[in-house]
Structures are given as C-alpha cells and as structure tokens.
Protein backbone atom coordinates (compact mmCIF):
# COMPACT_ATOMS: atom_id res chain seq x y z
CA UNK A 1 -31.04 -2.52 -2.34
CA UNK A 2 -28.04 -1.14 -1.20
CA UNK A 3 -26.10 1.08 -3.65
CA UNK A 4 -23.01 0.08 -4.84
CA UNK A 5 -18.90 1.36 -4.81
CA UNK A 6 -17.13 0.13 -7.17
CA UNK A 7 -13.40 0.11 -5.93
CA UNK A 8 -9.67 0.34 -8.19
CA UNK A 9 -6.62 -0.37 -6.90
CA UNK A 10 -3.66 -2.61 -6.78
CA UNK A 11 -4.09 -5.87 -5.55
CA UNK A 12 -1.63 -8.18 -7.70
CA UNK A 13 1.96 -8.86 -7.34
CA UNK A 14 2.01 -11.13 -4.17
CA UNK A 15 2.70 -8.67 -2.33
CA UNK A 16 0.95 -8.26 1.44
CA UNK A 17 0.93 -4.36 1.50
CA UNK A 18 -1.35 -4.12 -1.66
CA UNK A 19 -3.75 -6.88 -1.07
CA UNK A 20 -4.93 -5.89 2.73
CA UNK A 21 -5.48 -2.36 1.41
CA UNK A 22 -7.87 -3.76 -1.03
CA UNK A 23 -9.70 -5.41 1.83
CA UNK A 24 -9.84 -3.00 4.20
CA UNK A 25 -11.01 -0.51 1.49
CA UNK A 26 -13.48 -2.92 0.82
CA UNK A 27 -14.57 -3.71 4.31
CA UNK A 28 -14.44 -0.38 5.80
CA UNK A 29 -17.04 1.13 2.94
CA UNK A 30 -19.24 -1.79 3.37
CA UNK A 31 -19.22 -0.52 7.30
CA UNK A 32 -20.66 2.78 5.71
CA UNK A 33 -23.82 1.07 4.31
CA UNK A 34 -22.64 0.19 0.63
CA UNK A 35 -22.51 -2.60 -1.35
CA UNK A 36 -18.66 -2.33 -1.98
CA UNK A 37 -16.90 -4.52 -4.33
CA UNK A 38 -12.99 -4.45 -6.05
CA UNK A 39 -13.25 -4.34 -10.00
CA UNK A 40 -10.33 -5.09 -12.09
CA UNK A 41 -8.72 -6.01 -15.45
CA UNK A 42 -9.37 -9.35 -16.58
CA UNK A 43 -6.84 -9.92 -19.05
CA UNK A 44 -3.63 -10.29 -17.38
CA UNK A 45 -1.06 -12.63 -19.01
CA UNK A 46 0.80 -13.70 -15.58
CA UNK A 47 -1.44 -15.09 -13.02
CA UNK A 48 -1.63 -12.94 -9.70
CA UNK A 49 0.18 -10.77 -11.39
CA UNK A 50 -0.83 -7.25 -13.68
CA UNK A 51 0.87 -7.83 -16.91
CA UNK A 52 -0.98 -7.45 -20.34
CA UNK A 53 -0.24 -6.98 -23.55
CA UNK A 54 -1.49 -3.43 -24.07
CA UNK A 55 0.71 -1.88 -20.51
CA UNK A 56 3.86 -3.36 -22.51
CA UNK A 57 3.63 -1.91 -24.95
CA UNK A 58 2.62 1.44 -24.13
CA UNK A 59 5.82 0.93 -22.01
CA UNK A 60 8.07 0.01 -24.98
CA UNK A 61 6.51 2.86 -26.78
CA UNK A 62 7.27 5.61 -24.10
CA UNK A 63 10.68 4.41 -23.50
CA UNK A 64 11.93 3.71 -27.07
CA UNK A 65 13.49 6.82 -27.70
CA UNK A 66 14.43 7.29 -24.28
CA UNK A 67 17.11 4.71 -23.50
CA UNK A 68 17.87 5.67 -20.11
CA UNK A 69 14.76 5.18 -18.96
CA UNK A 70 14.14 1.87 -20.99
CA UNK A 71 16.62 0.85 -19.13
CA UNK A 72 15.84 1.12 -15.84
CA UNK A 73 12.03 -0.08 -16.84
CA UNK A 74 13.32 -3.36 -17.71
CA UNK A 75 15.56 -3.81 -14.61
CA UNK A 76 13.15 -2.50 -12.59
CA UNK A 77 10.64 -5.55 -13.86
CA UNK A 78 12.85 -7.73 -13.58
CA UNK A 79 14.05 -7.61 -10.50
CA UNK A 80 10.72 -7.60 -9.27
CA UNK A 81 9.84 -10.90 -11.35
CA UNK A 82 13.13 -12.44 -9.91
CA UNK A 83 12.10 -11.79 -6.34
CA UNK A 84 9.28 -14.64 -6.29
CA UNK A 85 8.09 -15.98 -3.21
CA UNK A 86 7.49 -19.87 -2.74
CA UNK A 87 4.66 -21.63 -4.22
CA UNK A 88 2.75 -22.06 -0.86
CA UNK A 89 3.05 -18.78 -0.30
CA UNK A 90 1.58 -17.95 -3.80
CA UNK A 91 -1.45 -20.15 -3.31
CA UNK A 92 -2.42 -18.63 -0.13
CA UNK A 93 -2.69 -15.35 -2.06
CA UNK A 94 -4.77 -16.33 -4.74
CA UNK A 95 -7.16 -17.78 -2.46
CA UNK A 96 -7.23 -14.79 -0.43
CA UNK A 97 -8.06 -13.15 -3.51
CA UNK A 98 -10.77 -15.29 -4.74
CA UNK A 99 -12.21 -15.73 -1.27
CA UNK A 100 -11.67 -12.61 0.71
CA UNK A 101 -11.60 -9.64 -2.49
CA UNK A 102 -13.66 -11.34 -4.97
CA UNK A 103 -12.77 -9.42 -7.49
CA UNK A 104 -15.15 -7.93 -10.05
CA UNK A 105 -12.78 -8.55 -13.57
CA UNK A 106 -13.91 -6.35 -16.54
CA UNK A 107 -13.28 -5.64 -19.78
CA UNK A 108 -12.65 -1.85 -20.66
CA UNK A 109 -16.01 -1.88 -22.06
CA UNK A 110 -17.63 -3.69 -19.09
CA UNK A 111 -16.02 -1.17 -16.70
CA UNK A 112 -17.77 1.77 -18.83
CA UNK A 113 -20.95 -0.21 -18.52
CA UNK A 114 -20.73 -0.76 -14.87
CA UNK A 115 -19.97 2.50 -13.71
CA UNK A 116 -22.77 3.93 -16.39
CA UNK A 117 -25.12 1.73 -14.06
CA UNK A 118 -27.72 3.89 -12.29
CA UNK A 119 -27.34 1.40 -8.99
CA UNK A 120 -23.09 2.17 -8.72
CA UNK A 121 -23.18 5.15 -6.67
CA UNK A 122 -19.53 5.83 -7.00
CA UNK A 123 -16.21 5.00 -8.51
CA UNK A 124 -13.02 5.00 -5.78
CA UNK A 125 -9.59 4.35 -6.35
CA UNK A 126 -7.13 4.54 -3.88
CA UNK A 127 -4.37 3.95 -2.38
CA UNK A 128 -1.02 2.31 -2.68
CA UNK A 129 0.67 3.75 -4.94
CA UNK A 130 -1.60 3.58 -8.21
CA UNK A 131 -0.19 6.71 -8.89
CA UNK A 132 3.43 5.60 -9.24
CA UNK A 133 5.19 8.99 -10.34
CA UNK A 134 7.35 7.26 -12.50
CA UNK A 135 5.37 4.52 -14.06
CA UNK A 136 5.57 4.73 -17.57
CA UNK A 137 2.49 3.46 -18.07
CA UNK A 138 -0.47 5.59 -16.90
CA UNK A 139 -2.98 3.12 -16.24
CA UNK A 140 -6.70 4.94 -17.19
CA UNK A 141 -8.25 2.57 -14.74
CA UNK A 142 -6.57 3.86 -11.82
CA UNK A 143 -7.38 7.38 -12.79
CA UNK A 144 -11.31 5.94 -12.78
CA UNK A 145 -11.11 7.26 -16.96
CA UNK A 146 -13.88 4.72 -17.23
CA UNK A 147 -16.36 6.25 -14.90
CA UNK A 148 -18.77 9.43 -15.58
CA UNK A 149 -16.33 12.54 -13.84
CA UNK A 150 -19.03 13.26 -11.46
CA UNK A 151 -18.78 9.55 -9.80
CA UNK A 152 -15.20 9.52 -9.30
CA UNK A 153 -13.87 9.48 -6.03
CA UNK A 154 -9.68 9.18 -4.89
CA UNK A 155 -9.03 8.00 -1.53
CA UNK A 156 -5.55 8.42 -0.47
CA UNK A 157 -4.09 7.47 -3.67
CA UNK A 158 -0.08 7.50 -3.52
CA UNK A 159 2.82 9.16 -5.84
CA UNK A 160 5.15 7.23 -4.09
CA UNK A 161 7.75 9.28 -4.57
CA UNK A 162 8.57 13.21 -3.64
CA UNK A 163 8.63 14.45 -7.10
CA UNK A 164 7.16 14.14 -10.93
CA UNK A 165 9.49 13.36 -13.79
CA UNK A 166 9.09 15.64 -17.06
CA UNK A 167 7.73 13.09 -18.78
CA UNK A 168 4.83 12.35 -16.70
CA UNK A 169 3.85 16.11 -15.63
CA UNK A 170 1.24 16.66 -17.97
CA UNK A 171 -0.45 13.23 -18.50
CA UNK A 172 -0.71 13.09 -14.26
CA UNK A 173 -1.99 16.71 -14.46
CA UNK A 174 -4.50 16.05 -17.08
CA UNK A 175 -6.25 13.14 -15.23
CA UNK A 176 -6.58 13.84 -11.74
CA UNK A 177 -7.75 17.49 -12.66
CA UNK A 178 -10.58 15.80 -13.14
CA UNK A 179 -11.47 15.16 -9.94
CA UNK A 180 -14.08 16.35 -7.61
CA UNK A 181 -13.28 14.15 -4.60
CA UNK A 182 -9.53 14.34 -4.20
CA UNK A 183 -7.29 13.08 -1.50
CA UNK A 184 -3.96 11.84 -1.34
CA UNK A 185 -1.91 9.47 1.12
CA UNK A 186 0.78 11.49 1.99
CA UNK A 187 2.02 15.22 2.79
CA UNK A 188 4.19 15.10 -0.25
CA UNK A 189 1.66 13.96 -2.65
CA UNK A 190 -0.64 17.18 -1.54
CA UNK A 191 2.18 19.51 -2.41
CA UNK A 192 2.59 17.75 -6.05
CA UNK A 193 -1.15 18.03 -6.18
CA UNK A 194 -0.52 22.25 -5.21
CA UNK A 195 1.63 22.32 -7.80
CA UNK A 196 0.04 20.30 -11.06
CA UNK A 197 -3.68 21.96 -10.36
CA UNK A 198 -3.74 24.43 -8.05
CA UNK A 199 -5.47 22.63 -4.98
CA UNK A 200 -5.44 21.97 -1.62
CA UNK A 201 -6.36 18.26 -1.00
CA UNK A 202 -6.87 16.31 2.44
CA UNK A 203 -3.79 14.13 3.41
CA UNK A 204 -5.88 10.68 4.62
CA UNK A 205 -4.22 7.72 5.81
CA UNK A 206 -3.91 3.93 4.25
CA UNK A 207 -6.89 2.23 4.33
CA UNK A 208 -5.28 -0.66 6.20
CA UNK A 209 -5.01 1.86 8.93
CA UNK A 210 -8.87 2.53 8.99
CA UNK A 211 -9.77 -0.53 10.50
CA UNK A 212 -8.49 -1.32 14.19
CA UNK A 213 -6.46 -4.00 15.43
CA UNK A 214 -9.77 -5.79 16.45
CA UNK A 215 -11.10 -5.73 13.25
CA UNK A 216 -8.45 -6.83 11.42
CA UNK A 217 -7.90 -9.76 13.77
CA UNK A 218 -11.82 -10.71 13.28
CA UNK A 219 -11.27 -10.17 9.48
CA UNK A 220 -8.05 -12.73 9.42
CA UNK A 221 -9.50 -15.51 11.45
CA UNK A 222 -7.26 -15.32 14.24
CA UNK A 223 -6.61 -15.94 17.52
CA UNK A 224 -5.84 -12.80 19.84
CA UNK A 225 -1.94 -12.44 20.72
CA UNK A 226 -1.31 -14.83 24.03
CA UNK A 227 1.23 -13.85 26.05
CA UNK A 228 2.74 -17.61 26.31
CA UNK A 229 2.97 -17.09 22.47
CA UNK A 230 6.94 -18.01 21.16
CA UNK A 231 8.85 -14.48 21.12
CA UNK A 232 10.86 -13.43 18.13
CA UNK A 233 11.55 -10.53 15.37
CA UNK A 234 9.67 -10.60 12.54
CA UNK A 235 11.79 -9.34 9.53
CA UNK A 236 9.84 -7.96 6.50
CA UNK A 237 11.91 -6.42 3.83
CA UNK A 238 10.96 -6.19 0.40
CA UNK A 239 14.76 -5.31 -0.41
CA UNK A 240 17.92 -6.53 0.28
CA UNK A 241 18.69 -4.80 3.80
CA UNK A 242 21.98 -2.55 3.55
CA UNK A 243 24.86 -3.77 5.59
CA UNK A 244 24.29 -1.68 7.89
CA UNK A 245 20.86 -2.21 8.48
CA UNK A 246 21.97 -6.53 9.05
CA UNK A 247 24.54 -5.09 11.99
CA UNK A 248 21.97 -3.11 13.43
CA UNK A 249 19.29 -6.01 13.48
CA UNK A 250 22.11 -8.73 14.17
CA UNK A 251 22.75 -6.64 17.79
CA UNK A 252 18.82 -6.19 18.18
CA UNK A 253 18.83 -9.76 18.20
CA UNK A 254 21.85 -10.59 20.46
CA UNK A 255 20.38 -8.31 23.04
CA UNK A 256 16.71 -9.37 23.20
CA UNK A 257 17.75 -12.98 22.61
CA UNK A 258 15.06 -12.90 20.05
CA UNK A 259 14.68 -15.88 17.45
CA UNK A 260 14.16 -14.04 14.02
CA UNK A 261 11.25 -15.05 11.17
CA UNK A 262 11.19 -13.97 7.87
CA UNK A 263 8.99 -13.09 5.40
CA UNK A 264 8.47 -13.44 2.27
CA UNK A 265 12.00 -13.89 1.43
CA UNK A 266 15.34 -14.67 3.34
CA UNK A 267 17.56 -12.64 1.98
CA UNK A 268 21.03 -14.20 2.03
CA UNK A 269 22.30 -11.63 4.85
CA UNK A 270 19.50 -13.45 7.48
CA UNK A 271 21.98 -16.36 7.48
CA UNK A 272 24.09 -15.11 9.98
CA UNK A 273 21.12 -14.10 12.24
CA UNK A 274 20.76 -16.93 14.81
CA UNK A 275 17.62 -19.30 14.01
CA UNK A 276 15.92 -17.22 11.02
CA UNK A 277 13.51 -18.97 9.58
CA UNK A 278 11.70 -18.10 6.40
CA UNK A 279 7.92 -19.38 6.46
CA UNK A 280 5.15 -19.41 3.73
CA UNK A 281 2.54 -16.64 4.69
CA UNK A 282 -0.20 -14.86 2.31
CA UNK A 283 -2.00 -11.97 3.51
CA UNK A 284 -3.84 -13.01 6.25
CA UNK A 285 -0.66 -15.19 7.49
CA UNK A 286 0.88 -11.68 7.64
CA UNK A 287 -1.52 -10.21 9.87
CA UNK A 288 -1.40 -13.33 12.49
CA UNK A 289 2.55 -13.16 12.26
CA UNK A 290 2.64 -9.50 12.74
CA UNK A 291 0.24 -9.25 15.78
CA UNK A 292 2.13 -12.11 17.40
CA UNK A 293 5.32 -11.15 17.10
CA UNK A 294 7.60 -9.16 19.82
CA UNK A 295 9.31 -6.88 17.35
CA UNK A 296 8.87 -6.00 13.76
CA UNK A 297 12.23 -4.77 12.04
CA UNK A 298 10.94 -3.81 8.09
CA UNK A 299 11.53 -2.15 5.04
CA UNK A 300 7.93 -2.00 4.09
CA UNK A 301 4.87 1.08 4.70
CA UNK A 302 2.46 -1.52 5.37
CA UNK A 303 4.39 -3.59 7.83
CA UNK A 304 5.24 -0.77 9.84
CA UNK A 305 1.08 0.48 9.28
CA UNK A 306 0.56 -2.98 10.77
CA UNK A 307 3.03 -2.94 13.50
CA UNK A 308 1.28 0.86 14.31
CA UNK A 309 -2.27 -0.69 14.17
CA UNK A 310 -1.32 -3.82 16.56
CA UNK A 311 0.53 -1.88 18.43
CA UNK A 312 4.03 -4.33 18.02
CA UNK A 313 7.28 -2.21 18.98
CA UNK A 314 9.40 -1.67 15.42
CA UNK A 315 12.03 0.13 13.10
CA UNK A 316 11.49 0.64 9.95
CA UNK A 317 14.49 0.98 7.68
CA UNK A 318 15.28 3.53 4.79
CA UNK A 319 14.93 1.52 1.59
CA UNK A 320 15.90 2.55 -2.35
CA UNK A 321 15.82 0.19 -4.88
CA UNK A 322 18.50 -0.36 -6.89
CA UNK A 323 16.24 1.31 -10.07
CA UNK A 324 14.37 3.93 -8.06
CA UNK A 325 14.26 6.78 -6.48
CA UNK A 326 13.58 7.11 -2.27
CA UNK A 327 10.15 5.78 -1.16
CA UNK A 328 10.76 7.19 2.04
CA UNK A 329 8.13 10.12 1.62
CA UNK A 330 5.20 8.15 2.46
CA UNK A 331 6.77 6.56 5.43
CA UNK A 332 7.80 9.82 6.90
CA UNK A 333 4.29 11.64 6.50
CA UNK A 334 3.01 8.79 8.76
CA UNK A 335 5.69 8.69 11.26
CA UNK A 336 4.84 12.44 11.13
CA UNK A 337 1.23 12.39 11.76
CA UNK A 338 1.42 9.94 14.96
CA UNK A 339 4.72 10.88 16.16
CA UNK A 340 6.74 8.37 16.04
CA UNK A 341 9.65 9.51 13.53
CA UNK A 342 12.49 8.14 15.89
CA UNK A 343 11.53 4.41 14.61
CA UNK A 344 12.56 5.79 11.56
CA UNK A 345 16.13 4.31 10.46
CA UNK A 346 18.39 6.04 8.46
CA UNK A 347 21.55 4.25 6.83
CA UNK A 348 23.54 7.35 7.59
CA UNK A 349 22.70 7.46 11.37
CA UNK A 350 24.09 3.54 12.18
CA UNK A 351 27.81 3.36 13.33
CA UNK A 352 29.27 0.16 13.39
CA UNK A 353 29.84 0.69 17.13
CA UNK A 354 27.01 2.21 17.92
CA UNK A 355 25.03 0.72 21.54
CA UNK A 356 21.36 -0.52 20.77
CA UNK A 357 19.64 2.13 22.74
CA UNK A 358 16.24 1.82 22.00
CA UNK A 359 13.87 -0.38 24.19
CA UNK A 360 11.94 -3.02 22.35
CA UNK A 361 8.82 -2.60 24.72
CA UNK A 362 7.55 1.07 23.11
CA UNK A 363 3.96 3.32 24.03
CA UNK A 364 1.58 3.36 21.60
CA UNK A 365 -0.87 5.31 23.89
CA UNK A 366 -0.34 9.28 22.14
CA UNK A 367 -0.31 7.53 18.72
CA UNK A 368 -3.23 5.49 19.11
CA UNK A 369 -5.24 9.00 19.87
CA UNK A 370 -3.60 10.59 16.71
CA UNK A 371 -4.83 7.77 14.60
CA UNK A 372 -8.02 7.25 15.98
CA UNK A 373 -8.04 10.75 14.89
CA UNK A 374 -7.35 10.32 11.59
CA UNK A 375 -9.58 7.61 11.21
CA UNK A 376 -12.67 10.34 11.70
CA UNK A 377 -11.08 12.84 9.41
CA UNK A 378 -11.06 9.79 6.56
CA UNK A 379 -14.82 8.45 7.03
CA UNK A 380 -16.05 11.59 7.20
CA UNK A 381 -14.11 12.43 3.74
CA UNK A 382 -15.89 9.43 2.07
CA UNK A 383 -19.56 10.02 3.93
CA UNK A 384 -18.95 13.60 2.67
CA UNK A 385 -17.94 12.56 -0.78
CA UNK A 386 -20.54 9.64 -1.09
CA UNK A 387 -23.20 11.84 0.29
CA UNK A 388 -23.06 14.66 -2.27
CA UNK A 389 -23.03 12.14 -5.31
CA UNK A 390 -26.06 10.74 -3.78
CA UNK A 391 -27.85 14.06 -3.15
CA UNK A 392 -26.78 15.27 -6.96
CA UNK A 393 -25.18 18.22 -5.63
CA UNK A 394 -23.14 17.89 -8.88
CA UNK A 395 -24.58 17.86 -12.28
CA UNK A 396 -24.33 17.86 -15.69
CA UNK A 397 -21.08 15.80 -15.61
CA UNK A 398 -20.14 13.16 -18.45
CA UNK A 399 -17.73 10.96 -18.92
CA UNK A 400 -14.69 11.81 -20.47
C-alpha cells in the first residue's frame, strides 16, 4: 500500500491560480510514488468559498481595537465578494473540485486523527499564498498545527508580500519555527524567513510550474495548440487594469490586429478594446485558453506561470489592490530566476506616447533550461524531505 501525503492549501475562492496549484501539487507527488490527496475544512458557510464562523471572528477579535486595520479587512472582503464571476463559470469550478481535487474535508479533530495515522507519511502545505503576511487570521491548518512536528513538510509556501506587519511578527515566527522541512516560493519570503528564525531556506517554484506544458495539457483534457487555431490576446486581470495599463494593451491590440478574450471578468475599461469578449472558463478552461492563445497580457502570478510553462509570449502588469500592499515580490523572484524581467510592466515606465516596441513572438529557449532546472532542485527537496521522514532520521517529535 502506498503511503500517503496529506496536502493543505488554498483551493477556494474561484479563483484559477489557487485551484491548479492544488492539482499539480497533487499530481506531481503522486508522480513520486505516494498516495497524495488535498485535505480541507469542512465547515465553510459560503460554498466554494473559505468562510466560517470561527476565521470571523478571530478576525473581528484582532481588529476590534485596531480600527485602521478593521477597516481595510472589511473592504478588502468585500471587494473580493463583489468581484463574482458568472454562474457557469462557478459550476465548472466546483466540478473541477469534486472531480479533479477530491478533496479530503475534516473536522479539526479528524485532521489530528489523520495525520496521527501510521499510513500518512507526511503533512505538506504549500504554496499560494497560505501565508498571507497580513491576514489577520492565522489559519493553524495552513501552518500543518494539526500534524505531529516531525511530519510537517512546507513546499513553497508564499508571504505574498515583501514585509511582516507588527502584529503578525510573532504569531508567523512561532509557527513556522517549527518546521523541519522549510521552503518558501519566493526570494523575499527567504529573507523574512532570515529574519523571524534565523534560517536559510530553499527558494522553490509554484507547483503549477512543476509539471510541463505536456502534462498539464494531458491533465486538462485538451487538444494540443493548432496553428489554424483563431488568434487573439487573452486578458487575465484579477484587478481593475490602471489607465495606463488599458493604453498600453489598446495599442498591443491595434498593432497585432489581435481580437481580445477575457477572463473571468470584463472589466468596464475592455469596452473600448475592439471585439473583447468575456467567456465562462473554470480551471481547466483556463489552461486550454491560455495554451491557445497568441498573447497573454495579465495581472495575475499564475497566468504569467502558465504563459512561462506553455511557452505563450506575455506582459504581466504591476497590480495593488486598492486595500493592499504590492504583490509584486513574488512575480519578480520568478521573472528573476528565468530571466525574463523585461515582461515585467511597470505603471511608471508607460508614456502615453510611447511606440509598442516589444515583439509578440518571444524565445522561451534560455528560460525553459532555467526552469527545467528548477524543477530538479524542487523534487529533489520533497524526495529529500519525504525520504528522511520515512527513514526516521527524526525522532522523538510530538505534536504541538
């Protein structure tokens, strides 16, 4: 029988980024000989979405006497609540979720049981950002609190941003010091890792980015690109794109003659892009409409990881929300590792005259090497990791 990994992460929220890293973390530990499966809460209040009663109000709790930050909680949820995609789109994720994640749903108590079990090897969580810097509530799950310390494993997880807050210093610091097999997704989180505990940790890449473009194609069902296939720009942004990010893309357009989709929403600026159309996708929609496509203009770290993986020409725009802080680190540390920062778009370097310089056909040959690359350094991380749990090179550990 094989032994099994039990696997944490995000994988609500309709969002595209989250759920196809909870596959391919899946899928790509199942290639290592393991009987990997996704556990998760099973008392949300919101369907496809992770909301309970107990997150809210640790939330209210920690921000009541801070009213600044209450603040910028609440408009933080809801503008993500008021950015819903439509209801096809929503169905196709669910099914992807009960079909392609299958997702283990415990109780606290159950979790604790499960990891206890003398046939679940190991505990992972990763990536995404599960370690939010500036959540306010510090989910135990996603810190594997429920699993004995000597089973838990991190791959990649994310801060998401460049820096701690105050308030969330010492219960960060407290929980991943716990850790014997630590990693983290980007070259900022490492140095916030140097400075809470004193370590040096591996920078590994997303786990979307661990399976090749073949894979991923085999995993979604589809077709392989053709080159008779319809041309046009695939637009993913998460955000609202700044005005000068829509004059950039609007001249992108006019000079490929491109036709333009969107997903998932069409923000209101698309309109005056020639023939946008917004279609219902879930996750493996995404991956089809990404490979396909001639360009990919986004605001998102997984749809320029995609774009990378398929090797689809992009530019990937700066994006803050208007209740956070930049979320550019992890998007850099990428760009960094396969060398590719000048897809990178910064508000700051767009004129309004400026000349559309850069080619859409791009080489993905040098960047291909780096990440096959990286995709060694990350497998051998988890055979590494897996490999001394199995041999008990650690003992004596309990849980918390």
């Amino acid at each position: 029988m094989l032994k099994k990994i039990g696997i944490t992460t995000v994988y609500k929220g309709f969002n595209y980024g989250s759920s196809l890293q909870a596959l391919a973390s899946k899928l790509f530990i199942s290639k290592l000989g393991y009987d990997a499966e996704i556990i998760g809460y099973k008392d949300s209040i919101i369907k496809g979405r992770d909301i309970r009663l107990k997150k809210l109000l640790v939330i209210f709790l920690r921000t009541f006497w801070r009213p600044k930050l209450f603040k910028k909680t609440f408009l933080t949820y809801k503008n993500s609540l008021k950015k819903d995609i439509n209801e096809d789109s929503k169905k196709y994720f669910l099914d992807f979720t009960l079909n392609k994640l299958q997702v283990k749903q415990l109780s606290w108590r159950e979790l604790k049981k499960y990891a206890e079990n003398d046939n679940v090897l190991a505990c992972v969580c990763g990536s995404d950002q599960i370690w939010n810097a500036t959540n306010i509530y510090i989910d135990p799950a996603y810190y594997l609190k429920y699993a004995p310390v000597n089973k838990r494993v991190a791959y990649a997880p994310s801060f998401g941003k460049s820096e701690i807050p105050q308030y969330n210093r010492e219960p960060i610091k407290n929980s991943i010091s716990k850790f014997h097999y630590l990693s983290v997704r980007e070259d900022q989180g490492a140095k916030i890792i140097k400075s809470l505990i004193h370590r040096d940790v591996p920078v590994l890449i997303d786990p979307t980015l661990l399976l090749d473009k073949n894979d991923w194609i085999d995993a979604a069902g589809s077709c392989a690109k053709d080159e008779n296939d319809h041309k046009y720009i695939l637009l993913y942004f998460l955000d609202k794109p700044s005005d000068a990010a829509i004059r950039y893309i609007e001249k992108l357009i006019e000079k490929y003659n491109f036709t333009a989709i969107s997903i998932p929403y069409k923000h209101n600026a698309f309109d005056r892009f020639r023939s946008c159309k917004c279609v219902s996708a879930g996750p493996l929609e995404f991956i089809d409409l990404v490979q396909k496509a001639t360009f990919v203009c986004t605001d998102s770290f997984h749809g320029m990881a995609f774009s990378v993986n398929f090797n689809i020409p992009f530019l990937i725009f700066n994006r803050i929300y208007g209740t956070a802080s930049d979320q550019s680190s992890r998007i850099v540390s990428l760009l960094d590792k396969l060398e590719l920062k000048n897809r990178f778009i910064i508000d700051t370097e767009i004129s309004d005259v400026m000349e559309i310089n850069i080619e859409y056909k791009m080489s993905f040959e040098n960047s291909n090497k780096l990440l096959q690359f990286e995709r060694e350094k990350a497998k051998k991380y988890l055979i590494d990791a897996f490999s001394s749990i199995e041999d008990k090179s650690i003992q004596g550990e309990t849980n918390e």
